[in-house]
Protein backbone atom coordinates (compact mmCIF):
# COMPACT_ATOMS: atom_id res chain seq x y z
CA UNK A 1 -43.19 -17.53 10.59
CA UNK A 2 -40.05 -19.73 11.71
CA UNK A 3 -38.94 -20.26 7.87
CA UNK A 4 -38.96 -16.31 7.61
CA UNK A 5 -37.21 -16.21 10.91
CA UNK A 6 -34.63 -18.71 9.86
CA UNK A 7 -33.84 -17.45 6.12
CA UNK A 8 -33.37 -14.01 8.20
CA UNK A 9 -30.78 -15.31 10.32
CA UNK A 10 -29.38 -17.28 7.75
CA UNK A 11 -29.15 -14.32 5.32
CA UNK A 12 -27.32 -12.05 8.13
CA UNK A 13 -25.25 -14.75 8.98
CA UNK A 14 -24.01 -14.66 5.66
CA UNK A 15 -23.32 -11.40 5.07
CA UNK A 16 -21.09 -10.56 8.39
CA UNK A 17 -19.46 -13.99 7.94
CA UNK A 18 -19.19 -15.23 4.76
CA UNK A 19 -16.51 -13.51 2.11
CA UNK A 20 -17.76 -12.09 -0.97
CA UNK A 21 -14.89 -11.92 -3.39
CA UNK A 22 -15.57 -15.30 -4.22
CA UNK A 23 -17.93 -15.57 -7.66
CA UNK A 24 -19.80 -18.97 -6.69
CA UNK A 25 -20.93 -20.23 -3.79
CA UNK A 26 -19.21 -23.76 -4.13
CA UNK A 27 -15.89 -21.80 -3.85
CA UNK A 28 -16.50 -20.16 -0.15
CA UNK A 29 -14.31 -21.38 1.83
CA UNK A 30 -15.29 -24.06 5.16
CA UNK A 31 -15.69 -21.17 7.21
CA UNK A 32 -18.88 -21.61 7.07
CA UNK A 33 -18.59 -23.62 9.60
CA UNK A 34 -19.46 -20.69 12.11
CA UNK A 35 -23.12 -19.91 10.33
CA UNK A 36 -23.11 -24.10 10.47
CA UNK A 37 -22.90 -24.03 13.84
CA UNK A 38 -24.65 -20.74 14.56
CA UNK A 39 -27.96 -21.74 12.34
CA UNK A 40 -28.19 -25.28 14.14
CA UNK A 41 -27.74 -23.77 17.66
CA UNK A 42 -30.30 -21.25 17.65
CA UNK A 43 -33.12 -22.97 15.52
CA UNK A 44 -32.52 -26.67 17.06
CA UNK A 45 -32.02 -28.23 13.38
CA UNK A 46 -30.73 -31.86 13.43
CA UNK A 47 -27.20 -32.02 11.44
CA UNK A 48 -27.98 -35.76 11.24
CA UNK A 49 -31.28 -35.21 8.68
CA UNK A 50 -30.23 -35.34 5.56
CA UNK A 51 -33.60 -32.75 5.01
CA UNK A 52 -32.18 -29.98 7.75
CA UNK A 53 -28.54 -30.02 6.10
CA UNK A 54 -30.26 -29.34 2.66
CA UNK A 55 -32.77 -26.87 3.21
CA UNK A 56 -29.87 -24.92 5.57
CA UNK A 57 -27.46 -25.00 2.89
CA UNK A 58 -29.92 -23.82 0.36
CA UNK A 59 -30.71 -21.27 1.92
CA UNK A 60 -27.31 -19.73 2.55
CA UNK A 61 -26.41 -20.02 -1.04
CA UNK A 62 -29.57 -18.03 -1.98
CA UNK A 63 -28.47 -15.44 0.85
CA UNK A 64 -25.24 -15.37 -1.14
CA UNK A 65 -26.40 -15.11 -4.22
CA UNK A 66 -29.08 -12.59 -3.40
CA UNK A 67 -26.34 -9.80 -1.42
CA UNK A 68 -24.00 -10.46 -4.24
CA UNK A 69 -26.46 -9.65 -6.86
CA UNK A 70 -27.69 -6.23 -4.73
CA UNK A 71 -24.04 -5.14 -4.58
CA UNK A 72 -23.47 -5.63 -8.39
CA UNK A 73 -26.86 -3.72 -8.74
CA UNK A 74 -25.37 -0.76 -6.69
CA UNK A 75 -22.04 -1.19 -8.37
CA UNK A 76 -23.15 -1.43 -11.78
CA UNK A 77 -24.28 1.83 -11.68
CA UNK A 78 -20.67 3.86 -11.63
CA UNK A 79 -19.13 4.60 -14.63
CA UNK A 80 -15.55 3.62 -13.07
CA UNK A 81 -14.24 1.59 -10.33
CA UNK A 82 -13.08 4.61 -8.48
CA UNK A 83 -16.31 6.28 -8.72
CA UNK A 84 -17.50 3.04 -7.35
CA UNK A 85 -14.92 2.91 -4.45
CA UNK A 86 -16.53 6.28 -3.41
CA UNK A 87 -20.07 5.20 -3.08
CA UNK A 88 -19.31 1.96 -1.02
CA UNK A 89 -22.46 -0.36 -0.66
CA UNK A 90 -24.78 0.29 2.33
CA UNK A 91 -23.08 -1.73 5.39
CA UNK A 92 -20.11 -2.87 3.75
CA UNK A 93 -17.15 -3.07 5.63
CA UNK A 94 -13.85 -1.33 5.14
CA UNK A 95 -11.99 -4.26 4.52
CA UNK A 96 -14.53 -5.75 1.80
């Protein structure tokens, strides 16, 4: 139940903080810092274990990974980007 807890946090930690115009995960930028920070506060993970870093890290680039394939998915389905632009992706900010 706390793995399903954490990947849950992890995954909306993701997609409030981390940007999405990027195509890979290795390119976000450090401000990832925040979820970092955010992940080891509220689950009591130790920064120092190699293990906790890993398995944290993991999981954020499968939360990435995951939203960005669900908003190609809804994308993908518009013949044009305008039509696109229209239907914006559940949740999605203005901005993005």
């Amino acid at each position: 139940m706390a793995s399903s807890m954490l990947s849950s946090h992890i995954g909306a930690l993701v997609r409030q903080h981390v940007p999405f115009e990027t195509s890979k995960w290795k390119d976000v930028p450090d401000r990832l810092i925040i979820c970092d920070e955010r992940v080891l506060d509220d689950f009591q993970l130790d920064y120092d274990r190699a293990e906790d870093r890993i398995t944290m890290k993991s999981m954020m680039n499968i939360a990435y990974r995951m939203h960005r394939n669900r908003m190609f998915q809804h994308y993908s389905v518009f013949n044009s980007k305008e039509k696109a632009l229209e239907h914006p992706y559940p949740q999605m900010n203005k901005k993005e």
